[in-house]
C-alpha atoms as a PDB file:
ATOM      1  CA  UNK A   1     100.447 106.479  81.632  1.00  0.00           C
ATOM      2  CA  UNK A   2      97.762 108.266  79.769  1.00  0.00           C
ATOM      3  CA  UNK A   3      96.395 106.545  76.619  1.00  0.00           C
ATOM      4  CA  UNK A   4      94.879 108.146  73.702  1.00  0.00           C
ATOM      5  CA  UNK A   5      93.026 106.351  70.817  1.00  0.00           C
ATOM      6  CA  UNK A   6      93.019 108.139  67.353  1.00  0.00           C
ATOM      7  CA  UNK A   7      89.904 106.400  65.080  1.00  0.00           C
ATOM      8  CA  UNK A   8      91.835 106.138  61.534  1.00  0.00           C
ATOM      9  CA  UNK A   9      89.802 103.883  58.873  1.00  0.00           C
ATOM     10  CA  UNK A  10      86.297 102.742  58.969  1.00  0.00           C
ATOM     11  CA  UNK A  11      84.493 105.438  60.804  1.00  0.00           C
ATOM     12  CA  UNK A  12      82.645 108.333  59.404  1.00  0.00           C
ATOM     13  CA  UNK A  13      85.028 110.772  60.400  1.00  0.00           C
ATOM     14  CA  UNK A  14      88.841 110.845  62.349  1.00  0.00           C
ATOM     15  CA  UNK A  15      88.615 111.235  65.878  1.00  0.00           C
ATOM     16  CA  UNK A  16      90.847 111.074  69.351  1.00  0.00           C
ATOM     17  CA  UNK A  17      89.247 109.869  72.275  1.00  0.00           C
ATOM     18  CA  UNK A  18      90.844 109.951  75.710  1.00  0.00           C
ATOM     19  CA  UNK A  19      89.433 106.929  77.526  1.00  0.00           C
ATOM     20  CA  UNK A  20      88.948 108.021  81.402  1.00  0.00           C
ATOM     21  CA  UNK A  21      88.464 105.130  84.428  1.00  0.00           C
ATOM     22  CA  UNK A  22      89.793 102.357  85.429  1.00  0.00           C
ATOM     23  CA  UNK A  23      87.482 100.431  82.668  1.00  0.00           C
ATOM     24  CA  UNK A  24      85.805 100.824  79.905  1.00  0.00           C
ATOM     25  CA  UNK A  25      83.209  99.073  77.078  1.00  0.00           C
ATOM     26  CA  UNK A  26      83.588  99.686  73.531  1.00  0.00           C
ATOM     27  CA  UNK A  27      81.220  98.563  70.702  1.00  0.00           C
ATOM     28  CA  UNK A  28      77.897 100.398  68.531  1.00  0.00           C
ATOM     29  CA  UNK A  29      75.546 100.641  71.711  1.00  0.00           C
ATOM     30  CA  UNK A  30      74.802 104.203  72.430  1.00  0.00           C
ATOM     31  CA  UNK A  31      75.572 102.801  76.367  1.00  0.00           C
ATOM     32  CA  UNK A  32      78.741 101.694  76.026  1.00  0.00           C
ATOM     33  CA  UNK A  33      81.738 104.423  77.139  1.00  0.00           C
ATOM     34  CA  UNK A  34      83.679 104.406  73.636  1.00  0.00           C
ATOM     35  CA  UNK A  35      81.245 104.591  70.928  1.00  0.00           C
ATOM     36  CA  UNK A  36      81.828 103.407  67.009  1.00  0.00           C
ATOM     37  CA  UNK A  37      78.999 103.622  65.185  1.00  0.00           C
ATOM     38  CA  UNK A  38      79.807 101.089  62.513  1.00  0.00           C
ATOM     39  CA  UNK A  39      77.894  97.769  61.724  1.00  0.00           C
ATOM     40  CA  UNK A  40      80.935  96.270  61.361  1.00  0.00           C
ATOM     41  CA  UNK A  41      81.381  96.830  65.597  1.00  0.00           C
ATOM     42  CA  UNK A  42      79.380  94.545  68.065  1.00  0.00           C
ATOM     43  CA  UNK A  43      77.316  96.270  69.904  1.00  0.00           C
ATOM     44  CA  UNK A  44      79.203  95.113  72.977  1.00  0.00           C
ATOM     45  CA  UNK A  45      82.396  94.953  71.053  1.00  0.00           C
ATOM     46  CA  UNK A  46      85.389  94.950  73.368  1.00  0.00           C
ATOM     47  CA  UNK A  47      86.922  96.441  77.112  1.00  0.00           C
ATOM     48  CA  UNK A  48      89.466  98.674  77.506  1.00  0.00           C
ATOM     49  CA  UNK A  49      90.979  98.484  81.222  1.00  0.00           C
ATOM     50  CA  UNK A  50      94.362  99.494  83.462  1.00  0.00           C
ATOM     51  CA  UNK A  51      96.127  96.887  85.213  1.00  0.00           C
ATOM     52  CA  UNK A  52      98.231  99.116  87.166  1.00  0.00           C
ATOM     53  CA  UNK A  53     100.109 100.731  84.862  1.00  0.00           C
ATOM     54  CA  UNK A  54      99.412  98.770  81.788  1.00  0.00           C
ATOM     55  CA  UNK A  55      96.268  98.932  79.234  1.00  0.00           C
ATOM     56  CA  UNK A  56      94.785  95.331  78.605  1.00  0.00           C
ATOM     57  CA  UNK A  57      92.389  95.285  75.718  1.00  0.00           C
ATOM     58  CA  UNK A  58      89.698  91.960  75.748  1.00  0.00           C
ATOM     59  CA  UNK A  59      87.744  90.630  73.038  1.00  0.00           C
ATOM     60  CA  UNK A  60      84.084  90.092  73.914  1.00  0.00           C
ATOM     61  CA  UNK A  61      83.137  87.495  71.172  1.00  0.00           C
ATOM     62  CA  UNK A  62      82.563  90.477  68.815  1.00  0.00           C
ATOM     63  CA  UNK A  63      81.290  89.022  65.488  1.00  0.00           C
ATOM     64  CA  UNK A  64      83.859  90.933  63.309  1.00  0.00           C
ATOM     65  CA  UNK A  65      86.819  90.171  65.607  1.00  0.00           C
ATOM     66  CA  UNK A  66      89.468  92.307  67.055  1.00  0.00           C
ATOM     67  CA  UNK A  67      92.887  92.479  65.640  1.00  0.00           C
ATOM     68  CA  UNK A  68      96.100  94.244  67.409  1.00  0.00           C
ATOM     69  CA  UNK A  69      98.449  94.617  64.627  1.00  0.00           C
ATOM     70  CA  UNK A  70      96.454  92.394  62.000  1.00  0.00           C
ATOM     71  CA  UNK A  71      96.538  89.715  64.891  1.00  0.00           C
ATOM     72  CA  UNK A  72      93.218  88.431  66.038  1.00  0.00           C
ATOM     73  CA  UNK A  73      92.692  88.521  69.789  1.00  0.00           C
ATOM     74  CA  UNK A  74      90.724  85.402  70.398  1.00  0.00           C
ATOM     75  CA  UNK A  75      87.561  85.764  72.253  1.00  0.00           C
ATOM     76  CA  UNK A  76      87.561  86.428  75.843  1.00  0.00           C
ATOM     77  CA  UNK A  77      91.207  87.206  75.201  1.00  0.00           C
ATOM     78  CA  UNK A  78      93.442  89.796  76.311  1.00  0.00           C
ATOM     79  CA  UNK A  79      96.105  91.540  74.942  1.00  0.00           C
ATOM     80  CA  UNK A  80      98.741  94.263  76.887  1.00  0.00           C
ATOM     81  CA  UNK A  81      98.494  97.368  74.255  1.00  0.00           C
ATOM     82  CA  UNK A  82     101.723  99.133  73.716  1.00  0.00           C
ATOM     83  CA  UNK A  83     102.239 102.448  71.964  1.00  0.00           C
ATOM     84  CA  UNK A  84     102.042 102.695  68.359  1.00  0.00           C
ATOM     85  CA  UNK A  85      99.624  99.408  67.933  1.00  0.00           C
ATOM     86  CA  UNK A  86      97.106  99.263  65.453  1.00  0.00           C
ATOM     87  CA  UNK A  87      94.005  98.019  66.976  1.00  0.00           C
ATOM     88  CA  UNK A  88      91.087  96.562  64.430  1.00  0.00           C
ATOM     89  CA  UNK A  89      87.355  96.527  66.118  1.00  0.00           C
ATOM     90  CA  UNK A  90      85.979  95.111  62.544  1.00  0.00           C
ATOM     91  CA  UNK A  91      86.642  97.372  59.531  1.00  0.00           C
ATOM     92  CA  UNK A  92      87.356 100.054  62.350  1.00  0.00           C
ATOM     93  CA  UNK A  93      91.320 100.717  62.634  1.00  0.00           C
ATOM     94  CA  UNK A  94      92.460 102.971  65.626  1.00  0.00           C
ATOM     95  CA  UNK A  95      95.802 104.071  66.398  1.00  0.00           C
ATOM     96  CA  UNK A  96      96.934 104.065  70.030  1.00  0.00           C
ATOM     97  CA  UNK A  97      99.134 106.357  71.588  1.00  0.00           C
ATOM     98  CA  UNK A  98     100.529 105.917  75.508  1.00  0.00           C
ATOM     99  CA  UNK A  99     102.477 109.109  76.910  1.00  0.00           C
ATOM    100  CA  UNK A 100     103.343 110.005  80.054  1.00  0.00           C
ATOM    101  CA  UNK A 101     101.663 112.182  82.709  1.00  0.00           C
ATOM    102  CA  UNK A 102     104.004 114.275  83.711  1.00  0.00           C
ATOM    103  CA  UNK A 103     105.190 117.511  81.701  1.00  0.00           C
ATOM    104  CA  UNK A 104     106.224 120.603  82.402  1.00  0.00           C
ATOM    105  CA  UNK A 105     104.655 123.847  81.172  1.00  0.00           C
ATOM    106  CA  UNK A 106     108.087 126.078  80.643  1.00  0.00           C
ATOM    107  CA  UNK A 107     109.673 123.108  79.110  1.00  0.00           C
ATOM    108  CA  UNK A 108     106.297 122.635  76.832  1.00  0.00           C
ATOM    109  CA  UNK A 109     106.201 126.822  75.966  1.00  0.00           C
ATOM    110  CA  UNK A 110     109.675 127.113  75.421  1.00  0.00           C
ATOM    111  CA  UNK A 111     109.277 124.126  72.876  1.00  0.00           C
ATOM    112  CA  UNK A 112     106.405 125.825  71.087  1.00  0.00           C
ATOM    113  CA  UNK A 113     108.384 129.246  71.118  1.00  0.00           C
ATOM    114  CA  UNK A 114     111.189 127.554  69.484  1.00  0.00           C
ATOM    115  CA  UNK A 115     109.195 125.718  66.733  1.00  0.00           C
ATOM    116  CA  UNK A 116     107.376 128.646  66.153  1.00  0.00           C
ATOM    117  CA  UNK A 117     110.375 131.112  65.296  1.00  0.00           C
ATOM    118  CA  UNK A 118     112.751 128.047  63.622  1.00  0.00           C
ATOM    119  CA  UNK A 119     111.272 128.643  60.122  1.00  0.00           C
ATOM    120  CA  UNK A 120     110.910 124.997  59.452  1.00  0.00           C
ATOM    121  CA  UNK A 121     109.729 123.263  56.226  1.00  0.00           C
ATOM    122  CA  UNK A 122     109.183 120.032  54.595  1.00  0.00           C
ATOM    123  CA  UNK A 123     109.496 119.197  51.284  1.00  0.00           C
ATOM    124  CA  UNK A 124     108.141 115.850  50.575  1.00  0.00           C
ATOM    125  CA  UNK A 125     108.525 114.061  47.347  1.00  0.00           C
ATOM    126  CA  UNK A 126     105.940 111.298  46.139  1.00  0.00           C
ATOM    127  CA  UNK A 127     106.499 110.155  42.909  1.00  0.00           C
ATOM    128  CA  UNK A 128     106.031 113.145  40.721  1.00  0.00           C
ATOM    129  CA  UNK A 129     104.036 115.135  43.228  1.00  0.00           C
ATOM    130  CA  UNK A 130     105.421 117.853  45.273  1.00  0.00           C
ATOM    131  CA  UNK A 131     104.423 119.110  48.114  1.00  0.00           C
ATOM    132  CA  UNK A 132     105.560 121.906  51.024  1.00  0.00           C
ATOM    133  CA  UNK A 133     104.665 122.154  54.651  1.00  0.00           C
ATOM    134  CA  UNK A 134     105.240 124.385  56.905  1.00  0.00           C
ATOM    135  CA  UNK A 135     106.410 123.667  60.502  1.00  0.00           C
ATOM    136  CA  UNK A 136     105.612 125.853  63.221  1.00  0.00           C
ATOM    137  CA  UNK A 137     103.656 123.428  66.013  1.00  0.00           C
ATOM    138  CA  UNK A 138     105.809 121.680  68.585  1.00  0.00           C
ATOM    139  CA  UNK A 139     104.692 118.199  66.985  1.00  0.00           C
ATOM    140  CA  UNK A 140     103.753 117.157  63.901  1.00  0.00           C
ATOM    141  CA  UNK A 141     102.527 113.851  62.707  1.00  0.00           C
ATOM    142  CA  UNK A 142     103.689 112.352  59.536  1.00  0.00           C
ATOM    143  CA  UNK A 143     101.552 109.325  57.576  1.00  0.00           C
ATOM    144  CA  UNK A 144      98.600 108.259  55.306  1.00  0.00           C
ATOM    145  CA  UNK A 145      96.123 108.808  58.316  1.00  0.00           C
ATOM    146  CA  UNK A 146      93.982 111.864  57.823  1.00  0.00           C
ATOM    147  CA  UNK A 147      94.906 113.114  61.025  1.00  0.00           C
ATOM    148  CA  UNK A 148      98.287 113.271  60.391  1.00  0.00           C
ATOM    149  CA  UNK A 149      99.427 117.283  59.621  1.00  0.00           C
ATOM    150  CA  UNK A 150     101.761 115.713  56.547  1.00  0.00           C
ATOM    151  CA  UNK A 151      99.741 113.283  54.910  1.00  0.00           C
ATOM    152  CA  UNK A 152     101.118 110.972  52.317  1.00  0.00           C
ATOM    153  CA  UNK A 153      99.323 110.247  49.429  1.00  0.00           C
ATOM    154  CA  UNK A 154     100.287 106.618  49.005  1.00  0.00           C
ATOM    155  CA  UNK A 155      97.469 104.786  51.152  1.00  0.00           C
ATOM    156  CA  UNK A 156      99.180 101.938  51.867  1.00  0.00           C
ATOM    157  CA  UNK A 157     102.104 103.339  53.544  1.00  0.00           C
ATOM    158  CA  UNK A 158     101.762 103.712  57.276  1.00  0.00           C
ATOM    159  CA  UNK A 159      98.974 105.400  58.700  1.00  0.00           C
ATOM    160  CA  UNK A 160     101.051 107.004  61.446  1.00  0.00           C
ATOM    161  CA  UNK A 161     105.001 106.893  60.092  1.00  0.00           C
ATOM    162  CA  UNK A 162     106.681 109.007  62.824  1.00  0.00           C
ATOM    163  CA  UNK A 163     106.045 112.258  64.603  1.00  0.00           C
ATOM    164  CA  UNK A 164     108.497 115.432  64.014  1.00  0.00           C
ATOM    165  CA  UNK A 165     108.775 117.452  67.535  1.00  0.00           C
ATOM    166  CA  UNK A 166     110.589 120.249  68.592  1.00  0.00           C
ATOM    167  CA  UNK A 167     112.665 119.233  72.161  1.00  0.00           C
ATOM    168  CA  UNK A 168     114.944 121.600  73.703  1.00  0.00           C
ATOM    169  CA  UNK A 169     116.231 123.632  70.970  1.00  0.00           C
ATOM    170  CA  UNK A 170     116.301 121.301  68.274  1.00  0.00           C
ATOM    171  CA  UNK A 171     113.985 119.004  66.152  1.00  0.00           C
ATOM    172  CA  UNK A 172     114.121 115.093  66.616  1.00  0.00           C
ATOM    173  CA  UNK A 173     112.001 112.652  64.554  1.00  0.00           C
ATOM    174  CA  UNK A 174     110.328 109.687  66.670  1.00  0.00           C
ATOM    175  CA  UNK A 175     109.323 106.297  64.352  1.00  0.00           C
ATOM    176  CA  UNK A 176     105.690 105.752  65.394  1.00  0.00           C
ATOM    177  CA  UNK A 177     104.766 102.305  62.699  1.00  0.00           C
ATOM    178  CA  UNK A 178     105.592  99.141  64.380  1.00  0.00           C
ATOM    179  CA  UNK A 179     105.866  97.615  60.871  1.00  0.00           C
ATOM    180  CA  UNK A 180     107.736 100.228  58.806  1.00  0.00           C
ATOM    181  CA  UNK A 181     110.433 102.079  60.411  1.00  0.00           C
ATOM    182  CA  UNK A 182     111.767 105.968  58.567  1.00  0.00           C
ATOM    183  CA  UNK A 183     115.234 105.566  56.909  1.00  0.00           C
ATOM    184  CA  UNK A 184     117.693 108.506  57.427  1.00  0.00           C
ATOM    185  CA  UNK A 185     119.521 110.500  54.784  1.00  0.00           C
ATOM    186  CA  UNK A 186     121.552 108.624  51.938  1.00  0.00           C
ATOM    187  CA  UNK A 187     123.027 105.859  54.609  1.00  0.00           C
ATOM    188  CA  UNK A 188     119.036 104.706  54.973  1.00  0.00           C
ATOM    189  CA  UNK A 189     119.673 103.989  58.173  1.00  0.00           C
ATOM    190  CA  UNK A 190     116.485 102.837  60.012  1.00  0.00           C
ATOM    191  CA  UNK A 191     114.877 105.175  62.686  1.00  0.00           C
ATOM    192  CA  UNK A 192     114.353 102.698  65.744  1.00  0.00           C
ATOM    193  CA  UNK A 193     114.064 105.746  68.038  1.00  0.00           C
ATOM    194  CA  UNK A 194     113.868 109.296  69.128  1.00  0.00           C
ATOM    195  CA  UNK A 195     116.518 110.592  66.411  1.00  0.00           C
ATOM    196  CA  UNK A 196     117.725 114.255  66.171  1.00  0.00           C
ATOM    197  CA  UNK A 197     117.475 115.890  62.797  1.00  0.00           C
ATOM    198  CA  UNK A 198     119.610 118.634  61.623  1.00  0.00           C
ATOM    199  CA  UNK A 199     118.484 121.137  58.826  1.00  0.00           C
ATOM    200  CA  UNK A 200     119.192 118.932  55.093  1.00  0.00           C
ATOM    201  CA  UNK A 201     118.615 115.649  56.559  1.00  0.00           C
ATOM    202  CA  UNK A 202     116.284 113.422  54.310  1.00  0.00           C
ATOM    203  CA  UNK A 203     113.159 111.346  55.922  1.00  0.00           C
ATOM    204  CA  UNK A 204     112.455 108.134  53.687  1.00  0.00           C
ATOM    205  CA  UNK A 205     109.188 107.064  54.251  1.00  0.00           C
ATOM    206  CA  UNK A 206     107.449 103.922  52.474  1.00  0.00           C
ATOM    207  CA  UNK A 207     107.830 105.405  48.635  1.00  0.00           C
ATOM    208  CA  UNK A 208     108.191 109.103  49.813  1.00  0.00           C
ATOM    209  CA  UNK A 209     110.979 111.129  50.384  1.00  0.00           C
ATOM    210  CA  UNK A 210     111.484 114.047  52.999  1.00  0.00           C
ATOM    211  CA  UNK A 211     113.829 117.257  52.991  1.00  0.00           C
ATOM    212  CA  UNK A 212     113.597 118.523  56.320  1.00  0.00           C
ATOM    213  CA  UNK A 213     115.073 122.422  56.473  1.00  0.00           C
ATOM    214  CA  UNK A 214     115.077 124.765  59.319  1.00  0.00           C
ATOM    215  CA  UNK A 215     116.665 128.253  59.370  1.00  0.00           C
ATOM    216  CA  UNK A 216     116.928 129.483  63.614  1.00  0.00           C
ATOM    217  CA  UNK A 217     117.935 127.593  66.168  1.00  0.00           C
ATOM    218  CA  UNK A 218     116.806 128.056  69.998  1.00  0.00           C
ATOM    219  CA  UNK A 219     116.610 132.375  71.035  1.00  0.00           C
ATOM    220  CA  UNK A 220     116.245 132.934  66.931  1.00  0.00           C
ATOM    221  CA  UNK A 221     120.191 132.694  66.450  1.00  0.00           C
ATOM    222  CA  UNK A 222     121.295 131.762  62.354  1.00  0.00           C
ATOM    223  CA  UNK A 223     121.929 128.153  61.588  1.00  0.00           C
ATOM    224  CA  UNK A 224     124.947 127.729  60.268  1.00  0.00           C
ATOM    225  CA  UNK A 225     124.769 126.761  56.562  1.00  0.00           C
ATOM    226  CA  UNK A 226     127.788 124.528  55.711  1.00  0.00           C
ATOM    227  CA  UNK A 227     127.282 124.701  51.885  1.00  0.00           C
ATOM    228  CA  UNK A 228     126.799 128.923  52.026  1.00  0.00           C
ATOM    229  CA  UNK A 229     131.005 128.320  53.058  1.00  0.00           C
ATOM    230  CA  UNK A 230     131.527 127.303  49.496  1.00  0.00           C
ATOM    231  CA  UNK A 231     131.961 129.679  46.716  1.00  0.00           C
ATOM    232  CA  UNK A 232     129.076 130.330  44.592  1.00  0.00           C
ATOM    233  CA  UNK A 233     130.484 129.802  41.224  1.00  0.00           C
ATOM    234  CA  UNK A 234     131.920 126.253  42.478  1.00  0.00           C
ATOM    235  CA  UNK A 235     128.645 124.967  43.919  1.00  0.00           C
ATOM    236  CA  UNK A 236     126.795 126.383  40.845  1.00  0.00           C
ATOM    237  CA  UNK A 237     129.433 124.095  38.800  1.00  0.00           C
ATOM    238  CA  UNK A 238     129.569 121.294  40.989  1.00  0.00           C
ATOM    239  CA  UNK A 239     125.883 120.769  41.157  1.00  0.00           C
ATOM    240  CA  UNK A 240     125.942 121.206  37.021  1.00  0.00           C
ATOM    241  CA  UNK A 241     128.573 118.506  36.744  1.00  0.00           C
ATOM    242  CA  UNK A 242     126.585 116.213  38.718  1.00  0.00           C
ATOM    243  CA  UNK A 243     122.873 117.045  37.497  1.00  0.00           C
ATOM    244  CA  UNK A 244     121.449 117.941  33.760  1.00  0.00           C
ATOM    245  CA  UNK A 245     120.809 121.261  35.242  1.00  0.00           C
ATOM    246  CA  UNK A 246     122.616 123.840  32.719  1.00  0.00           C
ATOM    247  CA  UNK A 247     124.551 126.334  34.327  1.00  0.00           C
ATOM    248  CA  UNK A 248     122.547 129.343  32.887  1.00  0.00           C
ATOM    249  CA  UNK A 249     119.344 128.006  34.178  1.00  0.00           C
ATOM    250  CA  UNK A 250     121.264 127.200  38.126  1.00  0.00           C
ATOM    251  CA  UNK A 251     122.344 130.811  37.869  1.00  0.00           C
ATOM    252  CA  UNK A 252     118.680 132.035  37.269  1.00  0.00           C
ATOM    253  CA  UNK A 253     117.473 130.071  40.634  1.00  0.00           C
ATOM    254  CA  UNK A 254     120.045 131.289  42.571  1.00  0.00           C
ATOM    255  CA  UNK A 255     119.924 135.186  41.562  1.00  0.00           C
ATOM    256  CA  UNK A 256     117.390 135.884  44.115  1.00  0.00           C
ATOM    257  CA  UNK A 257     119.765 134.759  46.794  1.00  0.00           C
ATOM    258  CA  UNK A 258     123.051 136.226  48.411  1.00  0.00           C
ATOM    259  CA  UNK A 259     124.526 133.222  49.603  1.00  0.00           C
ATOM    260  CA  UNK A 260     124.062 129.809  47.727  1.00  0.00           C
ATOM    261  CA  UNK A 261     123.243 126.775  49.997  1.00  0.00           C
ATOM    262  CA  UNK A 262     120.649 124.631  51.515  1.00  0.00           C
ATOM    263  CA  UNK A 263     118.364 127.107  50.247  1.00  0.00           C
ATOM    264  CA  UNK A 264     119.403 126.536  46.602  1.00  0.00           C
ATOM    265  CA  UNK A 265     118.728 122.706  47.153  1.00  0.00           C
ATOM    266  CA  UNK A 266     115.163 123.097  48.509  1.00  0.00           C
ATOM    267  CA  UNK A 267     114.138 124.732  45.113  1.00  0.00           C
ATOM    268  CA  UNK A 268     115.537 122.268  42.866  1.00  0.00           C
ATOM    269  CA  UNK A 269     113.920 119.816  45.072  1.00  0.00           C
ATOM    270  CA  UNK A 270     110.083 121.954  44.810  1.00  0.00           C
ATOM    271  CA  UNK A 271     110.868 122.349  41.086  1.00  0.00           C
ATOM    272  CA  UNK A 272     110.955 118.416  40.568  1.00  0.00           C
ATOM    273  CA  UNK A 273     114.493 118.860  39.120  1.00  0.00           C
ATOM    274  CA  UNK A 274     116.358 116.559  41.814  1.00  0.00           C
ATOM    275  CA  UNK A 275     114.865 114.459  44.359  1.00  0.00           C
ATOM    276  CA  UNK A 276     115.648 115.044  48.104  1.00  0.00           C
ATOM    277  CA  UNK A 277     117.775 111.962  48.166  1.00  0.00           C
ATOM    278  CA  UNK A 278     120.074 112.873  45.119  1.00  0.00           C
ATOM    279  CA  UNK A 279     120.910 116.197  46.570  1.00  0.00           C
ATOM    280  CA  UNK A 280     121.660 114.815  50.174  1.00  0.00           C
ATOM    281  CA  UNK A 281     123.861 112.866  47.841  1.00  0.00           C
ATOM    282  CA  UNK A 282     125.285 115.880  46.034  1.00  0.00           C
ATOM    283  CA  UNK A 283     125.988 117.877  49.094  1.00  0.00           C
ATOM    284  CA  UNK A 284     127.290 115.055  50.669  1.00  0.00           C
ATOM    285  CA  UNK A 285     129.721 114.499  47.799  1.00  0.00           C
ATOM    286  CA  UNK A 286     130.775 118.344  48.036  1.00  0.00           C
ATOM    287  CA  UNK A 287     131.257 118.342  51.701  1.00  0.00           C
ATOM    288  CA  UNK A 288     133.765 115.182  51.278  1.00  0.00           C
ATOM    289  CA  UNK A 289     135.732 116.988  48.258  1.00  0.00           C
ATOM    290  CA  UNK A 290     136.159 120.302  50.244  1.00  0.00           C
ATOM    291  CA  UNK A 291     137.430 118.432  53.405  1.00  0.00           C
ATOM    292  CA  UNK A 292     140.080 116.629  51.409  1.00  0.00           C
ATOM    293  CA  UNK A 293     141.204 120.226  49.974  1.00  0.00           C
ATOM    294  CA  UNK A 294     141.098 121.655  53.447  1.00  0.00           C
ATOM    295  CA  UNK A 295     143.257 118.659  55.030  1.00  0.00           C
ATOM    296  CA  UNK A 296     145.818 119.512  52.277  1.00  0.00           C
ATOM    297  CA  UNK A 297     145.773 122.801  52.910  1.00  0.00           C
ATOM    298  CA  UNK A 298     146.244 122.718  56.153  1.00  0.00           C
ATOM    299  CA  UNK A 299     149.023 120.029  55.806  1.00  0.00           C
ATOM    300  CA  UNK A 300     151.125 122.129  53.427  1.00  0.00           C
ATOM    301  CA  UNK A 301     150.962 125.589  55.551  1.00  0.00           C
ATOM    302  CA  UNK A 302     151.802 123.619  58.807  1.00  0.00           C
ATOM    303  CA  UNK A 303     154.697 122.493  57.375  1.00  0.00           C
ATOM    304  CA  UNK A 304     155.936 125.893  55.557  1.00  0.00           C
ATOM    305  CA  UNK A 305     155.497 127.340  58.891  1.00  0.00           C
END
């Protein structure tokens, strides 16, 4: 197990450190092995040490305390860190992060070659504000840290809310807060673990809301885009009915475009005229209505057969 520690809050600047040994001090002396200059940090603040494969963390009677998860670790006590805690050394919060040893470098380049050449985006929706990002790294972090490569703007949402990574061909989204897990598409269904996400699916986060969109899959073959099946005209109407959009003003967005689908939906969503939510709602809606029509349809030719 290899642990990393990512300085969030309280230091002069965000920082990883990957502790080496089998121990190891922390605190403000310049002789310790994990230094954090902050007066808020004993000098000889806490230690950092394996126990076979686990990473204890001990309190040293530091002045300021040491809280895992806003719990105080008592002095001269210990506490087994697991991945994702939030470890306080005073007004110093760091993040850490346990991953395994092993990987393998085709499995890690192929990943990279994939994310690279998907064409994936988020649009994320804070209140008004709204914001794009491009995907093209094999992981990216999503939270209020500054680290993080999609940063929310709301400072007391999670620092580190999940982690986006591309893994064998597709895109999953692994929960990283131990205190506020994502919520997926319109169902909100909490993100407990390593969750695939197909192109349209909607991230809630805290207050914020994220349209996830990617256009290649694995080898840069075409996603399929279920909404590009339906007839312009009818989507254009459909998505008129349901919204205060005129139809005049859909039309306009859409003349750029051969096919109307996802593609429509990620510009209302960067124009502020739906949120991601409501048209993961409106697609959702569509899908249901043409699978109703296609079950009748298919029940009335079998039977003329």
């Amino acid at each position: 197990m290899r642990p990393r520690f990512i300085i969030l809050k309280g230091s002069s600047l965000p920082r990883e450190i990957v502790p080496e040994g089998e121990m190891l001090e922390i605190g403000r002396s310049p002789e310790v092995g994990i230094v954090i200059a902050d007066e808020s940090v004993s000098r000889h603040h806490a230690i950092l040490r394996r126990d076979g494969e686990a990473i204890v963390l001990e309190d040293l009677g530091s002045t300021f305390g040491t809280y895992v998860n806003e719990e105080p670790l008592p002095s001269g006590g210990t506490v087994q860190l697991q991945d994702g805690d939030v470890v306080r050394f005073g007004r110093v919060q760091v993040v850490c992060r346990l991953e395994d040893d092993e990987s393998d470098a085709t499995t890690v380049a192929c990943d990279a070659a994939f994310a690279a050449q998907a064409n994936a985006r988020i649009v994320l929706l804070e209140g008004e504000l709204v914001r794009r990002f491009p995907i093209a790294s094999p992981l990216t972090r999503i939270g209020a840290a500054a680290h993080c490569e999609v940063r929310l703007q709301d400072r007391a949402g999670p620092l580190e809310a999940a982690i986006l990574r591309a893994v064998g061909g597709a895109f999953e989204i692994v929960p990283r807060s131990r205190t506020t897990s994502p919520n997926l598409n319109e169902e909100q269904t909490p993100i407990l673990e390593a969750t695939v996400l197909t192109s349209g699916s909607v991230v809630l986060i805290a207050r914020a809301q994220l349209l996830f969109l990617y256009d290649y899959a694995a080898g840069g073959k075409p996603l399929a885009d279920p909404l590009a099946r339906v007839p312009r005209g009818k989507l254009l109407r459909h998505i008129a009915a349901q919204t205060r959009i005129a139809t005049p003003e859909l039309k306009r967005l859409a003349r750029s475009y051969h096919s109307v689908g996802q593609n429509l939906g990620e510009v209302l969503v960067e124009r502020g005229l739906v949120t991601p939510l409501f048209w993961r709602v409106l697609c959702s809606r569509l899908s249901v209505r043409e699978s109703r029509k296609g079950w009748f349809r298919s029940l009335f030719h079998g039977g003329n057969r």
